[in-house]
PDB file of N, CA and C in Angstrom:
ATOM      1  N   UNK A   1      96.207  85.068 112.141  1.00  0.00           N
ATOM      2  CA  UNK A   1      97.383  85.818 112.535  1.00  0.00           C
ATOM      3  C   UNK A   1      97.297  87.235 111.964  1.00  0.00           C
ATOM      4  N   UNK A   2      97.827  87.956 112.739  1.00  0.00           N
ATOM      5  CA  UNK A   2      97.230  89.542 112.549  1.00  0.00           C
ATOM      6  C   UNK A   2      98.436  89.897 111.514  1.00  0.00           C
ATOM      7  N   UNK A   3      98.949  90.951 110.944  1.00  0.00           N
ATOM      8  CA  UNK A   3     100.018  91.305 110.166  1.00  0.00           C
ATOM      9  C   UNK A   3     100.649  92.160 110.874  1.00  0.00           C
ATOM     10  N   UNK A   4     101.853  92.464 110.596  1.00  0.00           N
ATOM     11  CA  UNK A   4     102.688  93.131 111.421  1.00  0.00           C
ATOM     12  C   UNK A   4     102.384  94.525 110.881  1.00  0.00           C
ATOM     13  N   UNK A   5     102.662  95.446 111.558  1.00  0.00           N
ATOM     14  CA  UNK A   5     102.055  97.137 111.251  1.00  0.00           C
ATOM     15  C   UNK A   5     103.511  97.744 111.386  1.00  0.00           C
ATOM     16  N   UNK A   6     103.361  98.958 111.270  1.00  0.00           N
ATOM     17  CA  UNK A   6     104.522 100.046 111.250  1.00  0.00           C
ATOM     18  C   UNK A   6     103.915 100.992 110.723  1.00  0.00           C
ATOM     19  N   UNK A   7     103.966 101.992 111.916  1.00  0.00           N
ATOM     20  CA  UNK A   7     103.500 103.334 111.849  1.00  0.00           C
ATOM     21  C   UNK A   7     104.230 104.415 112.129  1.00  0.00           C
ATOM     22  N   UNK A   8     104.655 105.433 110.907  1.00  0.00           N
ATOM     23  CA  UNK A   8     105.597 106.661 110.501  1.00  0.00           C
ATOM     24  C   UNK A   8     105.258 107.933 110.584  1.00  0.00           C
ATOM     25  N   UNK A   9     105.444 108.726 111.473  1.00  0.00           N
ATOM     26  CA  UNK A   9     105.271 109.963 111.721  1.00  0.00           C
ATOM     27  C   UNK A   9     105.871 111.185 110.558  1.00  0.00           C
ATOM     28  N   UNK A  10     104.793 111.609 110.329  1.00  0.00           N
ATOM     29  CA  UNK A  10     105.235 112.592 109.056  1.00  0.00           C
ATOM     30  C   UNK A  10     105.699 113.624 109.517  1.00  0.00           C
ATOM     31  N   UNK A  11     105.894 114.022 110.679  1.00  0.00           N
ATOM     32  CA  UNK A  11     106.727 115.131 111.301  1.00  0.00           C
ATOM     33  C   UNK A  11     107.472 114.583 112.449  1.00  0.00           C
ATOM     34  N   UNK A  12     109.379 114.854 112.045  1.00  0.00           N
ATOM     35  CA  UNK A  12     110.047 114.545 113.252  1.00  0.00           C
ATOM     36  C   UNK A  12     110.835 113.548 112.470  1.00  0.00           C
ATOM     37  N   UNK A  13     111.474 112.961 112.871  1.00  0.00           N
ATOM     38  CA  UNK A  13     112.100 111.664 112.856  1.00  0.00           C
ATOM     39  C   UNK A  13     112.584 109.926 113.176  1.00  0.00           C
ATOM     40  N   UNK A  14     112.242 109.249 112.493  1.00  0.00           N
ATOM     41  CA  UNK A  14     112.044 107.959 112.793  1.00  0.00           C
ATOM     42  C   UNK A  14     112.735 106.809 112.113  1.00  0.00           C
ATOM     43  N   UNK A  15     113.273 106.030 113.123  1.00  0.00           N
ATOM     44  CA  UNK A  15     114.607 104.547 112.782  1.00  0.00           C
ATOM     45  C   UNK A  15     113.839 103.786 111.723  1.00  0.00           C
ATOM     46  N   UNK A  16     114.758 103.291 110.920  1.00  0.00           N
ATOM     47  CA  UNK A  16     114.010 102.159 109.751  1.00  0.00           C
ATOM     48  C   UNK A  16     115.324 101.033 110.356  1.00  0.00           C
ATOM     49  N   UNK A  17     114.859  99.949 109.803  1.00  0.00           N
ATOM     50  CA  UNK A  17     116.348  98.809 109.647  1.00  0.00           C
ATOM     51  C   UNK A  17     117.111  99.525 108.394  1.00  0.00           C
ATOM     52  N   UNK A  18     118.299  98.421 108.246  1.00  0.00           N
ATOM     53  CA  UNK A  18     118.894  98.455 106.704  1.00  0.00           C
ATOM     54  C   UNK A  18     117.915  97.794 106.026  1.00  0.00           C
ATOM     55  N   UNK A  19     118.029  99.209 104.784  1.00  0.00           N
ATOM     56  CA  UNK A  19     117.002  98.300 103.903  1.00  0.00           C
ATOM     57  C   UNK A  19     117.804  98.269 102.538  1.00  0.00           C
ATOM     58  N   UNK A  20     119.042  98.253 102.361  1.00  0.00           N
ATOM     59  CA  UNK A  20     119.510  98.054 101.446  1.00  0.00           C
ATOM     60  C   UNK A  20     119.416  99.574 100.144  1.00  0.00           C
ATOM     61  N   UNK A  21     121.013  99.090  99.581  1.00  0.00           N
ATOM     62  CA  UNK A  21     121.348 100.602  99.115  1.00  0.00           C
ATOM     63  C   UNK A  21     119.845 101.281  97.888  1.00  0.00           C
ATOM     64  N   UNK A  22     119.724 100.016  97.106  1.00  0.00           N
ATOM     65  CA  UNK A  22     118.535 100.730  96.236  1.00  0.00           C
ATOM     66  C   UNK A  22     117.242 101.649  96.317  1.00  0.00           C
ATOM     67  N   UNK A  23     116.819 100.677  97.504  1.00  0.00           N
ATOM     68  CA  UNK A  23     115.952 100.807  98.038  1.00  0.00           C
ATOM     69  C   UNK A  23     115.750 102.312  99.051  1.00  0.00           C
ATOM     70  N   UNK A  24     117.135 102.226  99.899  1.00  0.00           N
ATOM     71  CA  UNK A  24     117.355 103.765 100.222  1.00  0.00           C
ATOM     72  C   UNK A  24     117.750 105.085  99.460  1.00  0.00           C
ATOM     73  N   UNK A  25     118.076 105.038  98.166  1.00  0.00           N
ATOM     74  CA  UNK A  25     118.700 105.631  97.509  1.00  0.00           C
ATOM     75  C   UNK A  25     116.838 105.637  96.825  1.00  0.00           C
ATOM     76  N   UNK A  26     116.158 104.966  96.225  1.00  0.00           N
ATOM     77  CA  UNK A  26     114.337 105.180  95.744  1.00  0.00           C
ATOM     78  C   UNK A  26     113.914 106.299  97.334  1.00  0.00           C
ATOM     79  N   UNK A  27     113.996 105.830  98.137  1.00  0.00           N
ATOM     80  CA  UNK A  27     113.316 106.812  99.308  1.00  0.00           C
ATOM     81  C   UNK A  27     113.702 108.069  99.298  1.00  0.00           C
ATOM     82  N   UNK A  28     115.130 108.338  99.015  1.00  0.00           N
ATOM     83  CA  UNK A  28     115.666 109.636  99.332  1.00  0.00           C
ATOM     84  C   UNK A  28     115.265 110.590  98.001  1.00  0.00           C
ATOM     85  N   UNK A  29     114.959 109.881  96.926  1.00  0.00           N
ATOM     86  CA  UNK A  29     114.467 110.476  95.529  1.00  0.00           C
ATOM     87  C   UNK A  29     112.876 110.921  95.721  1.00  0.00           C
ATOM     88  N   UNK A  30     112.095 109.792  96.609  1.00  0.00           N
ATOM     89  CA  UNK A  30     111.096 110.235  96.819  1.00  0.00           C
ATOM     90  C   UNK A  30     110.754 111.050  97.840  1.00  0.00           C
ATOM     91  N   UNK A  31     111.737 111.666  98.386  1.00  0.00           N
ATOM     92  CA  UNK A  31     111.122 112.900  99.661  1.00  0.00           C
ATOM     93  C   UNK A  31     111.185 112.366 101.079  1.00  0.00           C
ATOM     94  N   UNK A  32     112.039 111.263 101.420  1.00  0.00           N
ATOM     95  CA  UNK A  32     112.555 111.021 102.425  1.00  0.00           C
ATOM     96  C   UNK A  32     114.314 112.098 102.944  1.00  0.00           C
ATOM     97  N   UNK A  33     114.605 111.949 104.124  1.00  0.00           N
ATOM     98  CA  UNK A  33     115.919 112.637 104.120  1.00  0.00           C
ATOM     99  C   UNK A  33     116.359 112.029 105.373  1.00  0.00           C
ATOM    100  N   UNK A  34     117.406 111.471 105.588  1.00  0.00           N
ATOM    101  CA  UNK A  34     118.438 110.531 106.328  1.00  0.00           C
ATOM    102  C   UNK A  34     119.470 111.802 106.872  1.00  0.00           C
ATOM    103  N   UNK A  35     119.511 111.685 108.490  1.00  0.00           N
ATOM    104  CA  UNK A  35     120.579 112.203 109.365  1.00  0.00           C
ATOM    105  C   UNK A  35     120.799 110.915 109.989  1.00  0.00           C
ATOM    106  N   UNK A  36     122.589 111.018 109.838  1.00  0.00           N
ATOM    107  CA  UNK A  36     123.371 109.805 110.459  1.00  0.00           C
ATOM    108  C   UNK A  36     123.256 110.098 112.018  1.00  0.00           C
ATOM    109  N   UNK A  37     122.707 108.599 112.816  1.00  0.00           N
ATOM    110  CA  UNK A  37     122.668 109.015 114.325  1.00  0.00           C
ATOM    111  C   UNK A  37     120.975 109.316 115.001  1.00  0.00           C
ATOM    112  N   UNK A  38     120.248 110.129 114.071  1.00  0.00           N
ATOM    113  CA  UNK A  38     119.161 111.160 113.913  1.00  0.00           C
ATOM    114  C   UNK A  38     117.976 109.946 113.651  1.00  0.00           C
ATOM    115  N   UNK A  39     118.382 109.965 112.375  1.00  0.00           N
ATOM    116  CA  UNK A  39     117.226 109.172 111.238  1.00  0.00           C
ATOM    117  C   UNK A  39     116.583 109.449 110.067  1.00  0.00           C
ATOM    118  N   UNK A  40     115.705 108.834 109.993  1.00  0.00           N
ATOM    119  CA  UNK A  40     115.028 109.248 108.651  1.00  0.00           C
ATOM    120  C   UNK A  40     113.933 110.535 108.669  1.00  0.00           C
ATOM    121  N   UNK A  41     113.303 111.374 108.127  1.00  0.00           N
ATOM    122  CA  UNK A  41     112.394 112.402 108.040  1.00  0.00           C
ATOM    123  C   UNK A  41     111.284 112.053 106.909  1.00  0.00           C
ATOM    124  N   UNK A  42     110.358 113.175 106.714  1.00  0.00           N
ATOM    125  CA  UNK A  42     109.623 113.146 105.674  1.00  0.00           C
ATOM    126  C   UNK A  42     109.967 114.427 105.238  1.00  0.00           C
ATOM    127  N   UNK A  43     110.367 115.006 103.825  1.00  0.00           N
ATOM    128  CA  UNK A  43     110.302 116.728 103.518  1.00  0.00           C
ATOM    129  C   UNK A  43     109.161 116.833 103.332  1.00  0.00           C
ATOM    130  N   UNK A  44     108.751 117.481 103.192  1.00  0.00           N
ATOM    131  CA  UNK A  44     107.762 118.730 102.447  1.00  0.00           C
ATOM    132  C   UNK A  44     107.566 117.904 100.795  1.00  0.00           C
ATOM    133  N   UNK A  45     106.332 117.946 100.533  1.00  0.00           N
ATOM    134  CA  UNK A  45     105.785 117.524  99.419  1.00  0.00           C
ATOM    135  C   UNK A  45     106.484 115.825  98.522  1.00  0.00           C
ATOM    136  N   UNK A  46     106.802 115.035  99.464  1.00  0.00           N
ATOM    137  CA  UNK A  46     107.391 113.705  99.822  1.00  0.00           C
ATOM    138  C   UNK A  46     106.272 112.892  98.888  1.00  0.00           C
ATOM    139  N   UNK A  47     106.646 112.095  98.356  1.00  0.00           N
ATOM    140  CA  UNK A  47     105.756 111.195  97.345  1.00  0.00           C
ATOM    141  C   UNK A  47     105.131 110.551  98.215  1.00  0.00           C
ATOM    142  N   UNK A  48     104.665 110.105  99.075  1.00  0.00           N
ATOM    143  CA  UNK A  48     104.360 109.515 100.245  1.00  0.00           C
ATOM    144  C   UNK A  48     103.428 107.816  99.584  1.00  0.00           C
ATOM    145  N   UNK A  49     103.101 107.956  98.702  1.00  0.00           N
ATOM    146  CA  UNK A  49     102.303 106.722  98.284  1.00  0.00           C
ATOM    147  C   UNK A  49     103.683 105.797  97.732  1.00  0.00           C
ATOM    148  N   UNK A  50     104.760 106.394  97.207  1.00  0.00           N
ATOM    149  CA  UNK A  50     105.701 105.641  96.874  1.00  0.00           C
ATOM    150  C   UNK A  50     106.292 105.187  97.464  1.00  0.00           C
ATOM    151  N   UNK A  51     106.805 105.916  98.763  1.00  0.00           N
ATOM    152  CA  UNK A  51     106.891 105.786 100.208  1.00  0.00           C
ATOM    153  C   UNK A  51     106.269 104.749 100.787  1.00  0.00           C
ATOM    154  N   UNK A  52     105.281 104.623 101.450  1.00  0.00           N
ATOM    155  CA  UNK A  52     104.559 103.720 101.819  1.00  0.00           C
ATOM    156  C   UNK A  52     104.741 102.251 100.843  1.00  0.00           C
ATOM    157  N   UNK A  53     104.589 102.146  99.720  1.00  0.00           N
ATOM    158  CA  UNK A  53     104.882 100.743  98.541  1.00  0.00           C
ATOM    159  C   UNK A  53     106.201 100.464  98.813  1.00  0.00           C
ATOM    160  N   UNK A  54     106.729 101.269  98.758  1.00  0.00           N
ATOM    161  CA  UNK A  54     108.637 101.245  98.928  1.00  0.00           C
ATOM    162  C   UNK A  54     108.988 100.426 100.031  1.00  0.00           C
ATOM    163  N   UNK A  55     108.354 101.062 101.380  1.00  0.00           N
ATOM    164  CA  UNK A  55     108.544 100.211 102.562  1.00  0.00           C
ATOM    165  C   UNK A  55     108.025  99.381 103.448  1.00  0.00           C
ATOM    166  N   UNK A  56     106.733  98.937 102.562  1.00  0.00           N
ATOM    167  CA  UNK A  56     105.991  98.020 102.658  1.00  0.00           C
ATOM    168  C   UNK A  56     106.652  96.197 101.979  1.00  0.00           C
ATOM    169  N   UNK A  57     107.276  96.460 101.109  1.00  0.00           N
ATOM    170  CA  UNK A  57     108.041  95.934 100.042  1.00  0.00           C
ATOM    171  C   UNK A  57     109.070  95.709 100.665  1.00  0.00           C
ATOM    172  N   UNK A  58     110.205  96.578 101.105  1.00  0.00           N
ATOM    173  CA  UNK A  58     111.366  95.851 101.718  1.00  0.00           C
ATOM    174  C   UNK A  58     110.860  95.743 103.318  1.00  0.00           C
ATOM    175  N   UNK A  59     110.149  96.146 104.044  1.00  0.00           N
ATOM    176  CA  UNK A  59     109.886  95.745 105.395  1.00  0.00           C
ATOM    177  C   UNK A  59     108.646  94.296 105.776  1.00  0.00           C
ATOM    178  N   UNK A  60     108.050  94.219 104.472  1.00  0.00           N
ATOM    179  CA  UNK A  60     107.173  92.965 104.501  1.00  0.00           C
ATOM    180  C   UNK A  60     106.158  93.530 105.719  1.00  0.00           C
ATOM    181  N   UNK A  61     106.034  94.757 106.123  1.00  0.00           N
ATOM    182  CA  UNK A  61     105.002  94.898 107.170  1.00  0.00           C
ATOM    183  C   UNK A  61     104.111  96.163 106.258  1.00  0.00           C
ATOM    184  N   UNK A  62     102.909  96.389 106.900  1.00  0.00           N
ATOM    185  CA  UNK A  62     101.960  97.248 106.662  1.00  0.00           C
ATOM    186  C   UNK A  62     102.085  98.534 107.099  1.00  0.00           C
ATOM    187  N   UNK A  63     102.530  99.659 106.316  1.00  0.00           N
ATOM    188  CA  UNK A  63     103.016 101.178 106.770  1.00  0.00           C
ATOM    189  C   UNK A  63     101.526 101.526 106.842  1.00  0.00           C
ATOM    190  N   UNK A  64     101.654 102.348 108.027  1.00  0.00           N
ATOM    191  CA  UNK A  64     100.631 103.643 108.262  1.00  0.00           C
ATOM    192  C   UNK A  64     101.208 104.858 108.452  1.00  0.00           C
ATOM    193  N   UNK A  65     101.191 105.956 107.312  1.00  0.00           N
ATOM    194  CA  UNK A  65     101.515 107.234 108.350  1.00  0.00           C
ATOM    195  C   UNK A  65     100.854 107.840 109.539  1.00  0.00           C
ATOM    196  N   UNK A  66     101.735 108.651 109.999  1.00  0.00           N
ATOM    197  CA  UNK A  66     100.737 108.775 111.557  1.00  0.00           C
ATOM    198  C   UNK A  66     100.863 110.595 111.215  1.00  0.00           C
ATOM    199  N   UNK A  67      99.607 111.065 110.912  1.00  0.00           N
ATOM    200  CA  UNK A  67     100.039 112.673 110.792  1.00  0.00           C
ATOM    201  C   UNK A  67      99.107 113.590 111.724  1.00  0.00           C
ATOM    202  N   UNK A  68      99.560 114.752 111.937  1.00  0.00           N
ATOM    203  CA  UNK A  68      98.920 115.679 113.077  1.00  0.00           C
ATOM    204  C   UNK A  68      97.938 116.427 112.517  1.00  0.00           C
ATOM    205  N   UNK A  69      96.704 116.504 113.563  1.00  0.00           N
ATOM    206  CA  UNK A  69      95.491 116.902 112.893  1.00  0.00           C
ATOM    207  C   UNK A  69      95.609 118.806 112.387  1.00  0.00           C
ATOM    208  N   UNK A  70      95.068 119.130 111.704  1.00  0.00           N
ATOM    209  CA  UNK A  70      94.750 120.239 110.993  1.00  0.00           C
ATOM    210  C   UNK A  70      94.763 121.297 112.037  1.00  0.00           C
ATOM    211  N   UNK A  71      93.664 120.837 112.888  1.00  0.00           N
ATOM    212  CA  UNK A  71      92.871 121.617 113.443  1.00  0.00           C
ATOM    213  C   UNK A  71      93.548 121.775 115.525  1.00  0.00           C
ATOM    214  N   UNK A  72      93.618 120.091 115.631  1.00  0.00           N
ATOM    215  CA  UNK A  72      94.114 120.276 116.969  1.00  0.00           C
ATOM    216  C   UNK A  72      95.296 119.916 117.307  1.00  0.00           C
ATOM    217  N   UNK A  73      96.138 119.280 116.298  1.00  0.00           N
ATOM    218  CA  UNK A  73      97.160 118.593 116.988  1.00  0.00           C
ATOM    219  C   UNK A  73      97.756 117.560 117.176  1.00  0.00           C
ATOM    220  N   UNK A  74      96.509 116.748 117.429  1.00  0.00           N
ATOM    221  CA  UNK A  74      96.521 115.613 117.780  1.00  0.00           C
ATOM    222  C   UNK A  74      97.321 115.362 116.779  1.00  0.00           C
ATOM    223  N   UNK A  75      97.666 113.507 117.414  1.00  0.00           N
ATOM    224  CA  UNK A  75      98.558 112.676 116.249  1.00  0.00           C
ATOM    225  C   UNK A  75      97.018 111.821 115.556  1.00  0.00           C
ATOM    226  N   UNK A  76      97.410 111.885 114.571  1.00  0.00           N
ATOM    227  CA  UNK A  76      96.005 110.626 114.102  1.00  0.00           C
ATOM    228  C   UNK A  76      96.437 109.731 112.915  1.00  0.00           C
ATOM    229  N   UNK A  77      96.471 108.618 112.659  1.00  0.00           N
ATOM    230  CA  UNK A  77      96.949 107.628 111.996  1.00  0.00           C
ATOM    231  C   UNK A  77      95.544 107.187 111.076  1.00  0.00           C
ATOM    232  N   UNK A  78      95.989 106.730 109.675  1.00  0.00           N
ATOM    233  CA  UNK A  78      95.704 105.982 108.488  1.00  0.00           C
ATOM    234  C   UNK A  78      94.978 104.573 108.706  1.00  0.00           C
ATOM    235  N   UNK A  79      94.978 103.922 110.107  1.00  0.00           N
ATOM    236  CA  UNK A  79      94.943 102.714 110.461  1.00  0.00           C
ATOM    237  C   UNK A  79      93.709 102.471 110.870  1.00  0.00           C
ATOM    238  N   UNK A  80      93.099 103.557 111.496  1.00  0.00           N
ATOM    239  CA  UNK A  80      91.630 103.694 111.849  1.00  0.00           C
ATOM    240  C   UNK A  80      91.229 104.357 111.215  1.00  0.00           C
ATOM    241  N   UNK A  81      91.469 105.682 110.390  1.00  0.00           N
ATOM    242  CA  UNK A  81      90.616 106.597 109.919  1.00  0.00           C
ATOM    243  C   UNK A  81      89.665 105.310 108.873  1.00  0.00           C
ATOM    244  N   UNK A  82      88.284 105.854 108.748  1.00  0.00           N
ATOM    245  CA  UNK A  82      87.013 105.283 108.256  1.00  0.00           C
ATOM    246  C   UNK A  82      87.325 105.813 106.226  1.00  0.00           C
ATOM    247  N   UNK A  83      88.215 106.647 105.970  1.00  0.00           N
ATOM    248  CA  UNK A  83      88.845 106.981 104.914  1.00  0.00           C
ATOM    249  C   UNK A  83      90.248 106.273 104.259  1.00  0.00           C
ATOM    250  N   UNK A  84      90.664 105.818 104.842  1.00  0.00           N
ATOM    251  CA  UNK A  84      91.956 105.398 104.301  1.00  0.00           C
ATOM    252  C   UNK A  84      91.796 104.624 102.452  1.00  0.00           C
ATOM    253  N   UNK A  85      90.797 103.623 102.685  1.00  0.00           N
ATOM    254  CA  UNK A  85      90.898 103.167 101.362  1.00  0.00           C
ATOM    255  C   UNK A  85      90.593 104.046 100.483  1.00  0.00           C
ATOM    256  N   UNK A  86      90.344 105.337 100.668  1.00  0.00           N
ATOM    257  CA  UNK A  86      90.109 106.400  99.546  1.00  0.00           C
ATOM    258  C   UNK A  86      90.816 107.765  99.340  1.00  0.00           C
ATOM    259  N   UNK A  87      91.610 107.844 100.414  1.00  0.00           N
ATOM    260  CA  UNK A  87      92.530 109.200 101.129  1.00  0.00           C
ATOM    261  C   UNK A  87      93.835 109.032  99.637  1.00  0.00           C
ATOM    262  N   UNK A  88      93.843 109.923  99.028  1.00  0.00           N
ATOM    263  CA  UNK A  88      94.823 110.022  98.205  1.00  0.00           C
ATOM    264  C   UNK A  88      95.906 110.764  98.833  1.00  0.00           C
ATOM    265  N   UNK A  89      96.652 109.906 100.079  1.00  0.00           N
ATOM    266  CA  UNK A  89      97.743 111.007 101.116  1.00  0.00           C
ATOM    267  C   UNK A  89      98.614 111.594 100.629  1.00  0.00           C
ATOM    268  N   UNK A  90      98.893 111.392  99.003  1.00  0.00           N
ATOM    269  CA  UNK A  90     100.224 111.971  98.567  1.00  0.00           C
ATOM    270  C   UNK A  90      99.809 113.582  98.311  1.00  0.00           C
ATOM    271  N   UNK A  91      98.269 113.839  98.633  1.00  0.00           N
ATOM    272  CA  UNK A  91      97.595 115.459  98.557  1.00  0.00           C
ATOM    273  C   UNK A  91      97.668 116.180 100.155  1.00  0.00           C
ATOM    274  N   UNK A  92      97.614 115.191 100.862  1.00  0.00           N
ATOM    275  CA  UNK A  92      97.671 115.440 102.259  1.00  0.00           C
ATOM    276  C   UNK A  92      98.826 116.641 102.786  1.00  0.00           C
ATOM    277  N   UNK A  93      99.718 116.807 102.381  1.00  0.00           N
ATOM    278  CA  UNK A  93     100.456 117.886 102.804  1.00  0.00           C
ATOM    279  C   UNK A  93     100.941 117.273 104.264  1.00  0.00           C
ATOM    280  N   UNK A  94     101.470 116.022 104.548  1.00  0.00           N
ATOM    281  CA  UNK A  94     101.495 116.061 105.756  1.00  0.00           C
ATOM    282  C   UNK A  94     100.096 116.373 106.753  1.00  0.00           C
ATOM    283  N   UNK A  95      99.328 116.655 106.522  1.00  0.00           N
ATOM    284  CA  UNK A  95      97.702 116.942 107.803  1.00  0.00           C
ATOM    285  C   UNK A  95      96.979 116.681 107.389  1.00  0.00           C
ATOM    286  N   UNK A  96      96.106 116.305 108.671  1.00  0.00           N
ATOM    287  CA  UNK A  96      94.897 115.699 108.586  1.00  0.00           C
ATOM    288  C   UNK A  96      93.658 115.774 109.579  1.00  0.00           C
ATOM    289  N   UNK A  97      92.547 115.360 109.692  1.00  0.00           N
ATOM    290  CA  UNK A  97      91.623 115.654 110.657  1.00  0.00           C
ATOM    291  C   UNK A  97      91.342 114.098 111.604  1.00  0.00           C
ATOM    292  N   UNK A  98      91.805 114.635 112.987  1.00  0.00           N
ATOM    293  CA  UNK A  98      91.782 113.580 113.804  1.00  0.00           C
ATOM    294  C   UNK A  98      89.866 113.812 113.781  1.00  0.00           C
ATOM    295  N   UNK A  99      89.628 111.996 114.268  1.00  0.00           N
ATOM    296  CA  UNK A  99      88.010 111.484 114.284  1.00  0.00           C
ATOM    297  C   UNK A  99      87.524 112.547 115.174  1.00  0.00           C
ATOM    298  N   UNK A 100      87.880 113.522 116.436  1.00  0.00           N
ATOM    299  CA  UNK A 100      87.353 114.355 117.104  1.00  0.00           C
ATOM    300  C   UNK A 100      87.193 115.355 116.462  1.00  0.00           C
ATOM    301  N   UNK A 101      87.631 115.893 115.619  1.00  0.00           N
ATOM    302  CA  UNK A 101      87.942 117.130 115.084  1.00  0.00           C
ATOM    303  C   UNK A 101      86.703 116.607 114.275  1.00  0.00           C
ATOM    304  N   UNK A 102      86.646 115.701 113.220  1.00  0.00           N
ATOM    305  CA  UNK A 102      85.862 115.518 112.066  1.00  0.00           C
ATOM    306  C   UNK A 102      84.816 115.090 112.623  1.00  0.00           C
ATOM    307  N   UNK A 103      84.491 114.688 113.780  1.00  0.00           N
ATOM    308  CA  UNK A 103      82.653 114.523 114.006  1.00  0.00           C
ATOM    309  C   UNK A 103      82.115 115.960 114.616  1.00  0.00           C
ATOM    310  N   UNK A 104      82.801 117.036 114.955  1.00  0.00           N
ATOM    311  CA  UNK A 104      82.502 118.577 115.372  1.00  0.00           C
ATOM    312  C   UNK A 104      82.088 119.418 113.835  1.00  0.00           C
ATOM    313  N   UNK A 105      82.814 118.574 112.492  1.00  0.00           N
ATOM    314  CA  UNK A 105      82.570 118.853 111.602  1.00  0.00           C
ATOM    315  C   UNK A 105      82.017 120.857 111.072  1.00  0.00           C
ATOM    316  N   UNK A 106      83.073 121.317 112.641  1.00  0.00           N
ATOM    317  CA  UNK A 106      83.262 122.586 112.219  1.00  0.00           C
ATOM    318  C   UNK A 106      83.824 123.440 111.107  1.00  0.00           C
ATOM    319  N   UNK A 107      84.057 123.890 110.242  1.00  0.00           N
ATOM    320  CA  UNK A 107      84.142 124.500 108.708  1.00  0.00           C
ATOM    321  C   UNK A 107      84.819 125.460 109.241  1.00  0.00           C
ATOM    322  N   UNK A 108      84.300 126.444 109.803  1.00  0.00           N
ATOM    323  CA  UNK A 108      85.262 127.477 110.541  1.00  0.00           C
ATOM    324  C   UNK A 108      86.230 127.435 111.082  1.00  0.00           C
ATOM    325  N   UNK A 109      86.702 125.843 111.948  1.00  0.00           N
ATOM    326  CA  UNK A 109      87.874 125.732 112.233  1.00  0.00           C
ATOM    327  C   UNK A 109      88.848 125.363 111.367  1.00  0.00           C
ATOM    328  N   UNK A 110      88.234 124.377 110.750  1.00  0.00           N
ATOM    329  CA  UNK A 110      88.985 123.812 109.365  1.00  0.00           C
ATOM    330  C   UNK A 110      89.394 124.677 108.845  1.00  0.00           C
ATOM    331  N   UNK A 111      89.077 125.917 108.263  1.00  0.00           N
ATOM    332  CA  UNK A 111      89.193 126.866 106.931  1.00  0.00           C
ATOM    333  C   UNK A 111      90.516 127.997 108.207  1.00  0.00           C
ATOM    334  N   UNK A 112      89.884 128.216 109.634  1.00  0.00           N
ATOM    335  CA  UNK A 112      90.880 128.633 110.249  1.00  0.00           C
ATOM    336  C   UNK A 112      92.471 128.476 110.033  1.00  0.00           C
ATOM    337  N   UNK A 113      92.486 127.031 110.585  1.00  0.00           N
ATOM    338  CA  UNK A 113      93.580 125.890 110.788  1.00  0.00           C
ATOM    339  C   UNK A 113      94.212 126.204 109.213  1.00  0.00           C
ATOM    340  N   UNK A 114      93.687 125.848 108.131  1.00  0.00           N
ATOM    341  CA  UNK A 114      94.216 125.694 107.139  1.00  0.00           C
ATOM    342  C   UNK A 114      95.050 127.067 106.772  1.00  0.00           C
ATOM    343  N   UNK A 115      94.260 128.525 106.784  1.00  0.00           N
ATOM    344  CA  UNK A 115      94.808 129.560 107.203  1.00  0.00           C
ATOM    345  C   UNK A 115      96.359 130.007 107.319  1.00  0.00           C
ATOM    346  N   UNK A 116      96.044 129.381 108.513  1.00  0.00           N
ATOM    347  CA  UNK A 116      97.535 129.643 109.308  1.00  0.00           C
ATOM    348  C   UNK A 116      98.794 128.999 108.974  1.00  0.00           C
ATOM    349  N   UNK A 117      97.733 127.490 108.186  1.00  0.00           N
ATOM    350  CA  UNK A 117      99.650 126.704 107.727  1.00  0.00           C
ATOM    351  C   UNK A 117      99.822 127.224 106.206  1.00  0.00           C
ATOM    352  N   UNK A 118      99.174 127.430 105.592  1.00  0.00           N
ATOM    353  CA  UNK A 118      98.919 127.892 104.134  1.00  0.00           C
ATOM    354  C   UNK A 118      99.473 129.423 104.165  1.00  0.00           C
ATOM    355  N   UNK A 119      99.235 129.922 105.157  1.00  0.00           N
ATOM    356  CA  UNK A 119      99.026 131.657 104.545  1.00  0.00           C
ATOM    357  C   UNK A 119      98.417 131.726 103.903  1.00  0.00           C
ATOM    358  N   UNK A 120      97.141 131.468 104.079  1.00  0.00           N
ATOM    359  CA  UNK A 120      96.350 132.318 103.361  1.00  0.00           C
ATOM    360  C   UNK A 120      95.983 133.900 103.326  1.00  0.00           C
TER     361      UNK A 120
END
């Protein structure tokens, strides 16, 4: 039997169940943010590994974030990347390099891309 998944978009907004007051009140400390109606968000520099344990724990399913690539856009998820067991995402900034982007293994775009969200 396969395990149940749940996959969270680090940009935008997305429904959880009730997960009970503690438990929402740990998320919102860790860099989550709740609009009534709306939903839940991720901010900006979001603990995201605590995140993920947090709602892995009261949802009994397997979180993946799902974040947009660096370079193109794309959406690309934790679930396939060939990195996950080593991706320390709470450095991730929200982005990442979808598998197309990372077998072109262009440097110039990368350092581009990064550029523009950084100001560099």
């Amino acid at each position: 039997m396969e395990e149940e998944v749940i996959k969270i978009k680090t940009k935008g907004y997305f429904k959880l169940p009730s997960l009970g007051k503690k438990t929402f009140s740990d998320l919102m400390r860790a860099g989550l943010s709740y609009t009534s109606g709306v939903g839940f968000s991720i901010r900006p520099g979001a603990d995201l590994e605590f995140v993920k344990k947090a709602l892995e724990k009261a949802l009994k399913k397997k979180v993946f974030f799902v974040f947009n690539c660096v370079i193109c856009g794309k959406e690309t998820d934790c679930s396939t990347c060939m990195f996950s067991d080593v991706c320390p995402i709470e450095t991730t900034d929200n982005y990442c390099l979808c598998d197309e982007c990372f077998s072109k293994r262009n440097l110039n775009d990368y350092f581009n891309a990064t550029k523009k969200i950084f100001s560099v």
